[in-house]
C-alpha atoms as a PDB file:
ATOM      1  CA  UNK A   1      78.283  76.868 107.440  1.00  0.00           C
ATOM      2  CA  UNK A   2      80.940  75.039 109.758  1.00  0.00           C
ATOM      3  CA  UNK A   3      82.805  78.374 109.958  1.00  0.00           C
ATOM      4  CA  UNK A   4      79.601  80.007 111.132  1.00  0.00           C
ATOM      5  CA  UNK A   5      78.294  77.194 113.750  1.00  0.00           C
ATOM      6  CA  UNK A   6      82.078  77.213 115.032  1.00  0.00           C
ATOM      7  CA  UNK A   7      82.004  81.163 115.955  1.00  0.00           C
ATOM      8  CA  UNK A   8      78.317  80.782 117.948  1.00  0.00           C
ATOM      9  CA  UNK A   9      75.911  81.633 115.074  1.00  0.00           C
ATOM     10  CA  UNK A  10      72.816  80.110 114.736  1.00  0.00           C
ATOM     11  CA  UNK A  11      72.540  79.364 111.573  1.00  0.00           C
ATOM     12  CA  UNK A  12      69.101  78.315 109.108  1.00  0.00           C
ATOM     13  CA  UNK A  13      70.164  77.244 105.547  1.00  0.00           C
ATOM     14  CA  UNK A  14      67.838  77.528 102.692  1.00  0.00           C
ATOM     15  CA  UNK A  15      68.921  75.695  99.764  1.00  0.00           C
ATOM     16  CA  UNK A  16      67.514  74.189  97.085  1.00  0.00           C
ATOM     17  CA  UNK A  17      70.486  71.419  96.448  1.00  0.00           C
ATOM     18  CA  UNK A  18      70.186  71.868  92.547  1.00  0.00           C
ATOM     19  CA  UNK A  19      74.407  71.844  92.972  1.00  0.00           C
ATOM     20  CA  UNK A  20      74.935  71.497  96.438  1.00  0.00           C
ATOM     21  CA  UNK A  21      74.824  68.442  99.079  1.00  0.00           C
ATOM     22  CA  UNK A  22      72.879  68.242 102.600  1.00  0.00           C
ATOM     23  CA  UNK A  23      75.399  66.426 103.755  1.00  0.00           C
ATOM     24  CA  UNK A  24      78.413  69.285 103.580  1.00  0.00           C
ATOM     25  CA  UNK A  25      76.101  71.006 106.133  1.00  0.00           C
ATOM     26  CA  UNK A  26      77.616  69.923 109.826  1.00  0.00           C
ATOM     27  CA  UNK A  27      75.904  67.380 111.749  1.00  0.00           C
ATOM     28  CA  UNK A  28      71.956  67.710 113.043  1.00  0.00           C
ATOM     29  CA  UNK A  29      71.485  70.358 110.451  1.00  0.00           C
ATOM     30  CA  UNK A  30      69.189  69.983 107.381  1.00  0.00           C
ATOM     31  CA  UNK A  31      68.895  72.690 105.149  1.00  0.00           C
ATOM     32  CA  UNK A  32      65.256  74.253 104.645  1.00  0.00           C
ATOM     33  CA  UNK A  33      64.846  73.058 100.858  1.00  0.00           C
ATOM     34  CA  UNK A  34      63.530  76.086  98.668  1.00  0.00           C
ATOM     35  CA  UNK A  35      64.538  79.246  96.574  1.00  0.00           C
ATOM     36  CA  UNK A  36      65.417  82.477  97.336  1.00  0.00           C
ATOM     37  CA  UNK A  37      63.200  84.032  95.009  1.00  0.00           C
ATOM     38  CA  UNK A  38      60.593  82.347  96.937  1.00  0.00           C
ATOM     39  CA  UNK A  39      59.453  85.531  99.195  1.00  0.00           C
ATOM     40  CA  UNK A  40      56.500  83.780 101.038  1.00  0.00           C
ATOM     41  CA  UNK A  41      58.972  81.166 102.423  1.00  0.00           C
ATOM     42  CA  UNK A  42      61.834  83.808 102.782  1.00  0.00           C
ATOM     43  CA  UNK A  43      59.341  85.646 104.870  1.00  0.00           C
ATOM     44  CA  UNK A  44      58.522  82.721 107.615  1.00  0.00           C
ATOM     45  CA  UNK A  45      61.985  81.754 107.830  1.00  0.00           C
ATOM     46  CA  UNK A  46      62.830  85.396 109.002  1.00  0.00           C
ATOM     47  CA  UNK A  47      59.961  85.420 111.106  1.00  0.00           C
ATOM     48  CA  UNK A  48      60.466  82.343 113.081  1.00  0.00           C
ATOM     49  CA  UNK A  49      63.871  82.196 113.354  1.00  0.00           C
ATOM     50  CA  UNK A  50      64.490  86.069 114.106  1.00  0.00           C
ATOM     51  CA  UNK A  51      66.848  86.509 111.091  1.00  0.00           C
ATOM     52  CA  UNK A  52      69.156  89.627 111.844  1.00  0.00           C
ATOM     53  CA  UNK A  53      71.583  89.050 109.060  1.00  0.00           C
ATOM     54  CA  UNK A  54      71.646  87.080 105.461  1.00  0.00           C
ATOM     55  CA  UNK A  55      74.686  85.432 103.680  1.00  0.00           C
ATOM     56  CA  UNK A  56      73.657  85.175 100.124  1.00  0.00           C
ATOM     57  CA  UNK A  57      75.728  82.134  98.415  1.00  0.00           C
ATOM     58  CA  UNK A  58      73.522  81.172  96.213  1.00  0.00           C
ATOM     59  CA  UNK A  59      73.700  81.236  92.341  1.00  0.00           C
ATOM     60  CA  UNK A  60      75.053  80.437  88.682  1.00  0.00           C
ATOM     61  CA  UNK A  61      78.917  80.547  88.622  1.00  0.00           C
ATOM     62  CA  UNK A  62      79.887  79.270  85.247  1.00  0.00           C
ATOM     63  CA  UNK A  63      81.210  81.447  82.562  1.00  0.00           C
ATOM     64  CA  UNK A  64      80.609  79.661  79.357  1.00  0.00           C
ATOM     65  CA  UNK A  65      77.097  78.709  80.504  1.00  0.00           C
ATOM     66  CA  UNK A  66      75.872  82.147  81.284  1.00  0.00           C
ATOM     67  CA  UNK A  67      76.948  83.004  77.317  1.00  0.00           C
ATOM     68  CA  UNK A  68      75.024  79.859  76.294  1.00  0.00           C
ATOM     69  CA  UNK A  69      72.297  80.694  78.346  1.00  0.00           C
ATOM     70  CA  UNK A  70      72.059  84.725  79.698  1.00  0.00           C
ATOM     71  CA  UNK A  71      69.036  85.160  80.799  1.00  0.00           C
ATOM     72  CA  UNK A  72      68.834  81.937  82.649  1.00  0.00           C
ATOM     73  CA  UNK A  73      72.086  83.879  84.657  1.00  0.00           C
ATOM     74  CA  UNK A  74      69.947  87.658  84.912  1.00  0.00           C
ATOM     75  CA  UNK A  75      66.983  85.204  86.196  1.00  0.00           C
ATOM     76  CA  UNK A  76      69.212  83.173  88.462  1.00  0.00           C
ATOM     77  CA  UNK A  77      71.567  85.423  89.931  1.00  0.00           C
ATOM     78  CA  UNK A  78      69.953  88.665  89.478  1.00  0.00           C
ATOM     79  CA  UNK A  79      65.927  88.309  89.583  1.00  0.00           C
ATOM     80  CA  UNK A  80      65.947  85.812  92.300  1.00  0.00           C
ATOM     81  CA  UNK A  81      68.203  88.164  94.584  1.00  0.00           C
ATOM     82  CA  UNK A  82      66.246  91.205  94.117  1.00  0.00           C
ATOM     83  CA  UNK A  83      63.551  88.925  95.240  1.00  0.00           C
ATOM     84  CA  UNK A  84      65.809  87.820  98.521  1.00  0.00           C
ATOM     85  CA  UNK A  85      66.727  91.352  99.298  1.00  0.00           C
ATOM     86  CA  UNK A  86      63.139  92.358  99.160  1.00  0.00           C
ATOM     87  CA  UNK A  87      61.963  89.607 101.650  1.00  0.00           C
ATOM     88  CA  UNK A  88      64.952  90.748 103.319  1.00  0.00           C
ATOM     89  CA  UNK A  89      64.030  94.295 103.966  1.00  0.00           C
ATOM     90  CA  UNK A  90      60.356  93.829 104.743  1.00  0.00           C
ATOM     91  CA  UNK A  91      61.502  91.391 107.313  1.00  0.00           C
ATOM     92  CA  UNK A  92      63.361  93.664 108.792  1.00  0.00           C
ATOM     93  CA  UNK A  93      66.371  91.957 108.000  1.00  0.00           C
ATOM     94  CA  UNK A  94      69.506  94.333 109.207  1.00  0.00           C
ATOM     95  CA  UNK A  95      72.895  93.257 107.224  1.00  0.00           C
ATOM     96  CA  UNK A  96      73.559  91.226 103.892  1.00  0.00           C
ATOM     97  CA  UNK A  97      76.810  89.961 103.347  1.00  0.00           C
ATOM     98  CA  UNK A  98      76.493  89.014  99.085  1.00  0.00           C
ATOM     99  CA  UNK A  99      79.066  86.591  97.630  1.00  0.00           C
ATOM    100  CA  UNK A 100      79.770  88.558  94.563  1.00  0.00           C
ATOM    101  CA  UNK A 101      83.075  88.392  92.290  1.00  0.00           C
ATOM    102  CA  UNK A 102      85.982  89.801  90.612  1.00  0.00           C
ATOM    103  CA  UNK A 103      84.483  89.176  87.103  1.00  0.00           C
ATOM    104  CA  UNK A 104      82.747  92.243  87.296  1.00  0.00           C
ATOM    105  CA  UNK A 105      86.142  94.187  86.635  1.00  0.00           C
ATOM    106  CA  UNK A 106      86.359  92.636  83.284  1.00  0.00           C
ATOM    107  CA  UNK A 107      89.622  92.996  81.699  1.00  0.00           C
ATOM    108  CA  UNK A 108      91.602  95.386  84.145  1.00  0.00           C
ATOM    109  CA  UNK A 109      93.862  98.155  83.079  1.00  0.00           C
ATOM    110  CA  UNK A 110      96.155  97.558  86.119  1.00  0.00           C
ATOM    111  CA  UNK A 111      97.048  94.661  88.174  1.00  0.00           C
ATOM    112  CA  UNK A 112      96.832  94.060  91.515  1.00  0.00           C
ATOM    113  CA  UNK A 113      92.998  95.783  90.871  1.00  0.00           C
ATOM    114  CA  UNK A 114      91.202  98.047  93.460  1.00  0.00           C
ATOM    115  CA  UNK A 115      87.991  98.107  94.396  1.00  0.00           C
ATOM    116  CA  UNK A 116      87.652 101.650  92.978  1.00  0.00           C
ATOM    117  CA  UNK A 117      88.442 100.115  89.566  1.00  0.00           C
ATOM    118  CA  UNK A 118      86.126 100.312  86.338  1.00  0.00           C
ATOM    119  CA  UNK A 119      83.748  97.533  86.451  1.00  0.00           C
ATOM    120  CA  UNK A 120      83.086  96.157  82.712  1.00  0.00           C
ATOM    121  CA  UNK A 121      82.388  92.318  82.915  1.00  0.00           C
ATOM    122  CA  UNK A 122      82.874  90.201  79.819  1.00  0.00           C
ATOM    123  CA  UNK A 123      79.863  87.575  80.743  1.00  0.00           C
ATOM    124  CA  UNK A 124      76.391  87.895  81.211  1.00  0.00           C
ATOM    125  CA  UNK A 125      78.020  85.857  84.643  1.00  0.00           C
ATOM    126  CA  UNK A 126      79.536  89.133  85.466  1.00  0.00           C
ATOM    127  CA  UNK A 127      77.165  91.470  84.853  1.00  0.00           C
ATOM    128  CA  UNK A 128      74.364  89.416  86.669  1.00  0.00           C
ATOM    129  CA  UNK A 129      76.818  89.694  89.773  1.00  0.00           C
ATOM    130  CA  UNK A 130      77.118  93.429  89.042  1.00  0.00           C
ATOM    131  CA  UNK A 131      73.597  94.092  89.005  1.00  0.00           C
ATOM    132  CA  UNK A 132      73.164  92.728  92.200  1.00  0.00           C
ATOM    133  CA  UNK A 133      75.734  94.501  93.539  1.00  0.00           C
ATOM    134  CA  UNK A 134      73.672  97.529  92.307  1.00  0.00           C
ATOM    135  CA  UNK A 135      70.513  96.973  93.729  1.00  0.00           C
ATOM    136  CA  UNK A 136      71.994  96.275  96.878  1.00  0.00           C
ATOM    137  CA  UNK A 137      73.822  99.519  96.780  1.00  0.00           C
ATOM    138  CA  UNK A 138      70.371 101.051  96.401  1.00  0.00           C
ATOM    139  CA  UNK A 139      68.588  99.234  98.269  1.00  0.00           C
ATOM    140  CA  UNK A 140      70.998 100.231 101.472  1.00  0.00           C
ATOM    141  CA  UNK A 141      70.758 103.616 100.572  1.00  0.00           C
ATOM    142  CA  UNK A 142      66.812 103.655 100.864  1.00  0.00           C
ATOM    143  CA  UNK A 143      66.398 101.121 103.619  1.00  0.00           C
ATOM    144  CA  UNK A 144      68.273 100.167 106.955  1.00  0.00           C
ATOM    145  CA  UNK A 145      70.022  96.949 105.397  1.00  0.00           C
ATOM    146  CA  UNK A 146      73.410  97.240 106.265  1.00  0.00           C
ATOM    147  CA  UNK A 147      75.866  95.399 103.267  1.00  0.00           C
ATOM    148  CA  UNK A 148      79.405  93.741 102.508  1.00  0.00           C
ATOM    149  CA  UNK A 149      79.751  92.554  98.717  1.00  0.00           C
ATOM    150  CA  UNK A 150      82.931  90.398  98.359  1.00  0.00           C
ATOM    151  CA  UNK A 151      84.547  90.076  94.975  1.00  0.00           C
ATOM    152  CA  UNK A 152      87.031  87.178  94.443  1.00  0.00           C
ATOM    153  CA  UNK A 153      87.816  84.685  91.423  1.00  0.00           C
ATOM    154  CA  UNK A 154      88.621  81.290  92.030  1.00  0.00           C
ATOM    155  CA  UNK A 155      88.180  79.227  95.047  1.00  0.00           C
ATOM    156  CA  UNK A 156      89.998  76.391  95.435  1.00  0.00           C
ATOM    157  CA  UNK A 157      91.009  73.651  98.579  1.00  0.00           C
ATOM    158  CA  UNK A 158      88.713  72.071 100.897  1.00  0.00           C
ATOM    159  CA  UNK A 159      87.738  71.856 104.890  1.00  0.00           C
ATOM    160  CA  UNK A 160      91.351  71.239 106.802  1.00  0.00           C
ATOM    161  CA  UNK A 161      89.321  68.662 108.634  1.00  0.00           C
ATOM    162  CA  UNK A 162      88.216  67.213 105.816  1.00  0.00           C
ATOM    163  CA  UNK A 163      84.266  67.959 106.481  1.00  0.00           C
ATOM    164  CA  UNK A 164      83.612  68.905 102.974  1.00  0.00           C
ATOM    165  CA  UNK A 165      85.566  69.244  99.336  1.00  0.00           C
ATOM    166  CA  UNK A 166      84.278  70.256  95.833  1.00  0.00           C
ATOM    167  CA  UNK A 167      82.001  67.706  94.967  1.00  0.00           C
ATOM    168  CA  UNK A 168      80.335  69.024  92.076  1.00  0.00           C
ATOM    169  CA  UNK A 169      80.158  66.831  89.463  1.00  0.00           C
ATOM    170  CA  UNK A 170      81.971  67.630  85.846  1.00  0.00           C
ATOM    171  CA  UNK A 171      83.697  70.412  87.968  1.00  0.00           C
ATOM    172  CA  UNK A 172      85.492  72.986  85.384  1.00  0.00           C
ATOM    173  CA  UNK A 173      87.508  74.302  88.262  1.00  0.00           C
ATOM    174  CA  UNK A 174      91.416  74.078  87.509  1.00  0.00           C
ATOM    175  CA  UNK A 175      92.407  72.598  90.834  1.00  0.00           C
ATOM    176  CA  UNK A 176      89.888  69.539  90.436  1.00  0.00           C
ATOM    177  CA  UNK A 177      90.600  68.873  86.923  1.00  0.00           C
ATOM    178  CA  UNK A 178      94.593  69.188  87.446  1.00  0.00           C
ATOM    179  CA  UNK A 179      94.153  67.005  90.381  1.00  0.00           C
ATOM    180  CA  UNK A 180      91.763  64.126  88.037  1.00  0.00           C
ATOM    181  CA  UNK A 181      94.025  64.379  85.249  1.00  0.00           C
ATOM    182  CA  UNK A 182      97.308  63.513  87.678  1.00  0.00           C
ATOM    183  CA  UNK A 183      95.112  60.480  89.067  1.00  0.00           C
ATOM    184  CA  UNK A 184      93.995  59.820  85.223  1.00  0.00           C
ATOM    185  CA  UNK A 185      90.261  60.006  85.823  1.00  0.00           C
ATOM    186  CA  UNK A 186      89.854  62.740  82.792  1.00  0.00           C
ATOM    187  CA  UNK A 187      91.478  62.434  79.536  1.00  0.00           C
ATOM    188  CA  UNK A 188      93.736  65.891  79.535  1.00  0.00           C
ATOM    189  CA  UNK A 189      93.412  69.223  80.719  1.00  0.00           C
ATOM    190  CA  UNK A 190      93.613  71.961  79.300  1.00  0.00           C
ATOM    191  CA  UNK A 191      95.505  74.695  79.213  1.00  0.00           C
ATOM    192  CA  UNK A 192      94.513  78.272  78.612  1.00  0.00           C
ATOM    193  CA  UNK A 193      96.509  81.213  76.656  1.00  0.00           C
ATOM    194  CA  UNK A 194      99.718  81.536  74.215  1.00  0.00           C
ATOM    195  CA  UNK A 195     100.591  85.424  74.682  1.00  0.00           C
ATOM    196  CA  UNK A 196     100.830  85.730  78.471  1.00  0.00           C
ATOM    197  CA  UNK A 197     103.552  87.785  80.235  1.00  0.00           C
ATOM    198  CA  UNK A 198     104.360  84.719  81.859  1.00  0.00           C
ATOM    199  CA  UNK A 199     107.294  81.832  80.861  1.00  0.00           C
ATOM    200  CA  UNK A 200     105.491  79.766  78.917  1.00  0.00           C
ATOM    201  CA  UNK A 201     102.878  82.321  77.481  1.00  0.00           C
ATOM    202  CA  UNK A 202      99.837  80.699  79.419  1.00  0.00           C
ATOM    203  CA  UNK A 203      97.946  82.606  81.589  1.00  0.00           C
ATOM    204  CA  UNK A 204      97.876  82.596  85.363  1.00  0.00           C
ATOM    205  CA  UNK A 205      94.818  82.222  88.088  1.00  0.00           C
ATOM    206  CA  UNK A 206      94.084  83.552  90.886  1.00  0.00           C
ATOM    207  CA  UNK A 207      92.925  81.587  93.835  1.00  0.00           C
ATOM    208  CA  UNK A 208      91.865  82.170  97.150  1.00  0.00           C
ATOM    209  CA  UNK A 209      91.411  78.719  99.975  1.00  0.00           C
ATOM    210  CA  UNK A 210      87.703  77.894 100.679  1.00  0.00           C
ATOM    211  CA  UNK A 211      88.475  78.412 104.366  1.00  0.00           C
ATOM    212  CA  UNK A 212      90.335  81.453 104.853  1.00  0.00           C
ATOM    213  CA  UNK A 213      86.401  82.580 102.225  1.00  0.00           C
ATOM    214  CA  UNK A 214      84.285  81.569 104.755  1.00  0.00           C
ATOM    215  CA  UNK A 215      86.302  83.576 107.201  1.00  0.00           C
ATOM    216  CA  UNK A 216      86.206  86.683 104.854  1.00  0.00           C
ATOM    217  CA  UNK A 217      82.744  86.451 105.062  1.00  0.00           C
ATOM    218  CA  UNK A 218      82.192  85.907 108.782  1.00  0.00           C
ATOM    219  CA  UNK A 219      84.306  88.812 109.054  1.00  0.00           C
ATOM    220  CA  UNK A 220      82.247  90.914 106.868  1.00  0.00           C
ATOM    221  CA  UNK A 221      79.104  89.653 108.643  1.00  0.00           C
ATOM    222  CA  UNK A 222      80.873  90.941 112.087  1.00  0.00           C
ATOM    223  CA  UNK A 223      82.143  94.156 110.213  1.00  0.00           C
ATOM    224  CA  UNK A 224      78.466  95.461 109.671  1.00  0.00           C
ATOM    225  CA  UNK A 225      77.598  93.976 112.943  1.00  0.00           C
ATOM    226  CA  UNK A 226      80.026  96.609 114.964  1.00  0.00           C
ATOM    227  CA  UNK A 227      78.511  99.178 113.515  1.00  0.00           C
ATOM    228  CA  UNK A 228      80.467 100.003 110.273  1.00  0.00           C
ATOM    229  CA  UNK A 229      79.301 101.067 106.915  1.00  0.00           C
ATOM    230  CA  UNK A 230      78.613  98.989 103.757  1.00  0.00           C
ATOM    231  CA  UNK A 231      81.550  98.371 101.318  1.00  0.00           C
ATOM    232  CA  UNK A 232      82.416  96.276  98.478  1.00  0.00           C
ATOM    233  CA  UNK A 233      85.820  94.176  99.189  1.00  0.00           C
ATOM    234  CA  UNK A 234      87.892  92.037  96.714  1.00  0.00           C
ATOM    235  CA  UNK A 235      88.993  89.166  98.870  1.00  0.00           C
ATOM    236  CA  UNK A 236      92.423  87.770  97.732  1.00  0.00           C
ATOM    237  CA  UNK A 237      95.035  86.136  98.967  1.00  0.00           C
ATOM    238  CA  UNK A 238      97.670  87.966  97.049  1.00  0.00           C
ATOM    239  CA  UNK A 239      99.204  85.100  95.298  1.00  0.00           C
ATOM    240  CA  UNK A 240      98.367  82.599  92.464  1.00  0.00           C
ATOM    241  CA  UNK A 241      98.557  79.134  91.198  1.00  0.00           C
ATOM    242  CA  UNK A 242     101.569  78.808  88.690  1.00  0.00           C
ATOM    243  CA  UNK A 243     102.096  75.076  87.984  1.00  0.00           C
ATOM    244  CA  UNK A 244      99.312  72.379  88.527  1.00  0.00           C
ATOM    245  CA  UNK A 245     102.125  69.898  90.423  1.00  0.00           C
ATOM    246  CA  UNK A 246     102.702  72.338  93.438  1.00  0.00           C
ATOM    247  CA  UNK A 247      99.016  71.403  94.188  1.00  0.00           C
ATOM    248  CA  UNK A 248      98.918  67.726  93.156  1.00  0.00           C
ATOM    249  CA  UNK A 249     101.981  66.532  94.359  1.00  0.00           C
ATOM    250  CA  UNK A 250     102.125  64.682  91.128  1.00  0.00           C
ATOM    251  CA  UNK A 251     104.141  64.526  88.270  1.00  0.00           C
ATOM    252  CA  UNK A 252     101.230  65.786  85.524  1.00  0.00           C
ATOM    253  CA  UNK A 253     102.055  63.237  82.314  1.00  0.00           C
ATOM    254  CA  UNK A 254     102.653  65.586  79.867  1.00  0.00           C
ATOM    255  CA  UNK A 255     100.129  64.129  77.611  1.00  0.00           C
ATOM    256  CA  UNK A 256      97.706  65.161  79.643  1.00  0.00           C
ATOM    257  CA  UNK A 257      98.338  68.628  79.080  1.00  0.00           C
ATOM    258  CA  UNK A 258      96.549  70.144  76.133  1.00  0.00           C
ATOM    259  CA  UNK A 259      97.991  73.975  74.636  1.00  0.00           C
ATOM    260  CA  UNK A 260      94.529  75.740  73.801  1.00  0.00           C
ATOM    261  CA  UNK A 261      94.211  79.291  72.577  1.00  0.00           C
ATOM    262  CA  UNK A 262      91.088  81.263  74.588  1.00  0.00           C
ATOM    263  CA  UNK A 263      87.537  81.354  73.418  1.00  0.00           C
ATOM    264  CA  UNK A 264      86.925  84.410  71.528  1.00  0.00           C
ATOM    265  CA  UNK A 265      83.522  84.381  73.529  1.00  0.00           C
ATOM    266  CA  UNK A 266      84.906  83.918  76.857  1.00  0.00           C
ATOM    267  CA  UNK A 267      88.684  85.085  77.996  1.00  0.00           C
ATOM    268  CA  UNK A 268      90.074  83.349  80.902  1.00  0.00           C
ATOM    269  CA  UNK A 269      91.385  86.719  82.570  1.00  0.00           C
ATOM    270  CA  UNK A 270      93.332  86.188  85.480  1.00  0.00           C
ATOM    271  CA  UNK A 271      95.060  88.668  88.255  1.00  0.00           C
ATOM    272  CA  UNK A 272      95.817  88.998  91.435  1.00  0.00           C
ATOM    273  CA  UNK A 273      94.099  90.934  93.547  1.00  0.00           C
ATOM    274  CA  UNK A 274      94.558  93.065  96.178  1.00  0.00           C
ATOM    275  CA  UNK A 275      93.467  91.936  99.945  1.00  0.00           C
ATOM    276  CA  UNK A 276      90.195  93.744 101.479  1.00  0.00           C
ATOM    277  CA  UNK A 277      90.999  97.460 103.076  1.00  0.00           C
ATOM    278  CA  UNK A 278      90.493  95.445 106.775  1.00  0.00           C
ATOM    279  CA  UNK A 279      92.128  92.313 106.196  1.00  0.00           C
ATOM    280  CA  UNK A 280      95.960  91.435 105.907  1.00  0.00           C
ATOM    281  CA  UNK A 281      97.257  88.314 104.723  1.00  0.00           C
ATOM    282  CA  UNK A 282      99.411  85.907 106.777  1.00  0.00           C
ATOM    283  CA  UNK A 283     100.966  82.325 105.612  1.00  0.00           C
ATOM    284  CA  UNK A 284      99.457  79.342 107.352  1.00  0.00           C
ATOM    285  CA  UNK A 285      99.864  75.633 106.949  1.00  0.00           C
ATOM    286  CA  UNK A 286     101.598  76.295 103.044  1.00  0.00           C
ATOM    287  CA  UNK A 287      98.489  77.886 102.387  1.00  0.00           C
ATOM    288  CA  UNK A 288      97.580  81.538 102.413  1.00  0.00           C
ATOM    289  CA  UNK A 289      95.226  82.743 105.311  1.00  0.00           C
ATOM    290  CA  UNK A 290      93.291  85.684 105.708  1.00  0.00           C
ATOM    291  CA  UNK A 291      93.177  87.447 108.870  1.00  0.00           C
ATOM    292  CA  UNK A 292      90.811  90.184 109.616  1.00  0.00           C
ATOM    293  CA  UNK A 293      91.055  93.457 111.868  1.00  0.00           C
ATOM    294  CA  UNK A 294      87.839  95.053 112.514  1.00  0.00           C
ATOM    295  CA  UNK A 295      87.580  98.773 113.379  1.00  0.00           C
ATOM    296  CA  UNK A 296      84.694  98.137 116.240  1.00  0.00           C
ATOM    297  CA  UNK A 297      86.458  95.675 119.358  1.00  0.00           C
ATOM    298  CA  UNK A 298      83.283  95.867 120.908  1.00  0.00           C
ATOM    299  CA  UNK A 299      81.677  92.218 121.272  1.00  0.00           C
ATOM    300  CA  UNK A 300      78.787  90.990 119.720  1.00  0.00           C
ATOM    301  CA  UNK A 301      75.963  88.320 120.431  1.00  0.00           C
ATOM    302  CA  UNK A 302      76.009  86.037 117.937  1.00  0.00           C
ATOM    303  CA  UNK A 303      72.107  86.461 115.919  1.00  0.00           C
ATOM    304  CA  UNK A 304      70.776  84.546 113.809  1.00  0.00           C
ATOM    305  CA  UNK A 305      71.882  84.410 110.125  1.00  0.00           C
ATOM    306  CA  UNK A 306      70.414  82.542 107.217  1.00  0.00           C
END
């Protein structure tokens, strides 16, 4: 949201804080508190704001909960967007930039993976994504809803100016839990894989910064916006996370460090990527920025976006 208020865009946020915060939204702005699936609301929000475009964020992200509980994930992340993209097209809505993933590739035969690659998730989490990446190829097809689906793993980092962090409580992302086991607020963590190609056999992630994410997807939204056709993107920074102390800064006690083979049910796949087909990649402030080139130089009025 900061990204988008800083480039112009008028932004309504519809949220219904079951995992997020109104206070990460920048200041004066409350977020309208609802679901997506909810069409009737959907519906007056496009009409009374003149919605032009849609950023769809929202959604289930956790692996081992969507196997514990799939069709709470299908309702979730698939149902309740086929809803949104509905309300989306009857309002007239013209581009929808979807926050997908790169779970949906499943376990790769090749590494850096394309976007051309066989998609075959592993997770009812990945498949969810995938259908929704489905209906939005068919709903573009039948309707004039432009669309950008980015695919990416793990996000990682927070606001440079400090405006907003992962907050989420119980977080299972590696950067948090590395970073509350080096300040000894969780017991261990753990550490995935035994057979890796890598030197100590565990396996690697792939992360991409929070900030140079919401620029991916400002970029996307100004993609469609000149004019271009829909496409489905990995976003990537080309690089990963090797060793939990090059992001602490601390010395992780090596007690706190527990060996685990991976869940049968859930593999902990990891890659890296390779950049979107109109971005390149760039080094900035020891982190890794992406930079996108649009075909279209033409400017655009910023719209409304929701």
């Amino acid at each position: 949201m900061h990204a988008l208020v800083h480039a112009g865009e008028r932004v309504v946020v519809l949220d219904n804080l079951s995992t997020g915060f109104a206070t990460a939204l920048p200041a004066r702005m409350l977020p309208i508190v609802g679901c997506v699936s909810d069409q009737t609301l959907v519906a007056e929000l496009i009409e009374d704001h003149a919605v032009e475009s849609i950023i769809h964020f929202a959604g289930s992200t956790i692996v081992p909960d969507s196997i514990k509980d799939p069709l709470g994930y299908y309702g979730n992340n698939t149902a309740n967007s086929r809803a949104l993209i509905e309300a989306a097209i009857r309002g007239g809505v013209r581009h929808f930039i979807f926050s997908s993933t790169a779970a949906v590739y499943g376990n790769p035969a090749r590494v850096p993976v394309g976007e051309d690659d066989p998609t075959v998730p592993l997770s009812p989490y990945g498949w969810s994504k995938l259908m929704t990446e489905v209906m939005l190829h068919d709903a573009s097809a039948a309707h004039a809803l432009s669309h950008v689906a980015l695919r990416y793993f793990n996000v990682a980092g927070a606001d440079p100016q400090l405006r907003t962090g992962l907050s989420t409580p119980g977080a299972t992302h590696l950067i948090k839990v590395a970073v509350e086991a080096a300040l000894g607020r969780r017991a261990r963590i753990d550490v995935y894989g035994t057979d890796y190609p890598t030197p100590d056999g565990t396996c690697i992630r792939d992360f991409i910064h929070v900030s140079d994410l919401a620029r991916a997807h400002l970029a996307a939204l100004n993609y469609l916006r000149g004019g271009d056709v829909s496409a489905t993107l990995n976003a990537a920074t080309a690089a990963a996370i090797r060793s939990a102390k090059c992001w602490t800064r601390f010395a992780m006690p090596s007690a706190a460090i527990s060996r685990c083979t991976l869940p049968t049910a859930a593999p902990a796949t990891s890659w890296c990527r390779s950049p979107p087909q109109t971005a390149s990649v760039r080094c900035w402030t020891g982190l890794l920025s992406l930079t996108t080139s649009t075909r279209s130089s033409a400017t655009r009025s910023p719209g409304n976006a929701i």
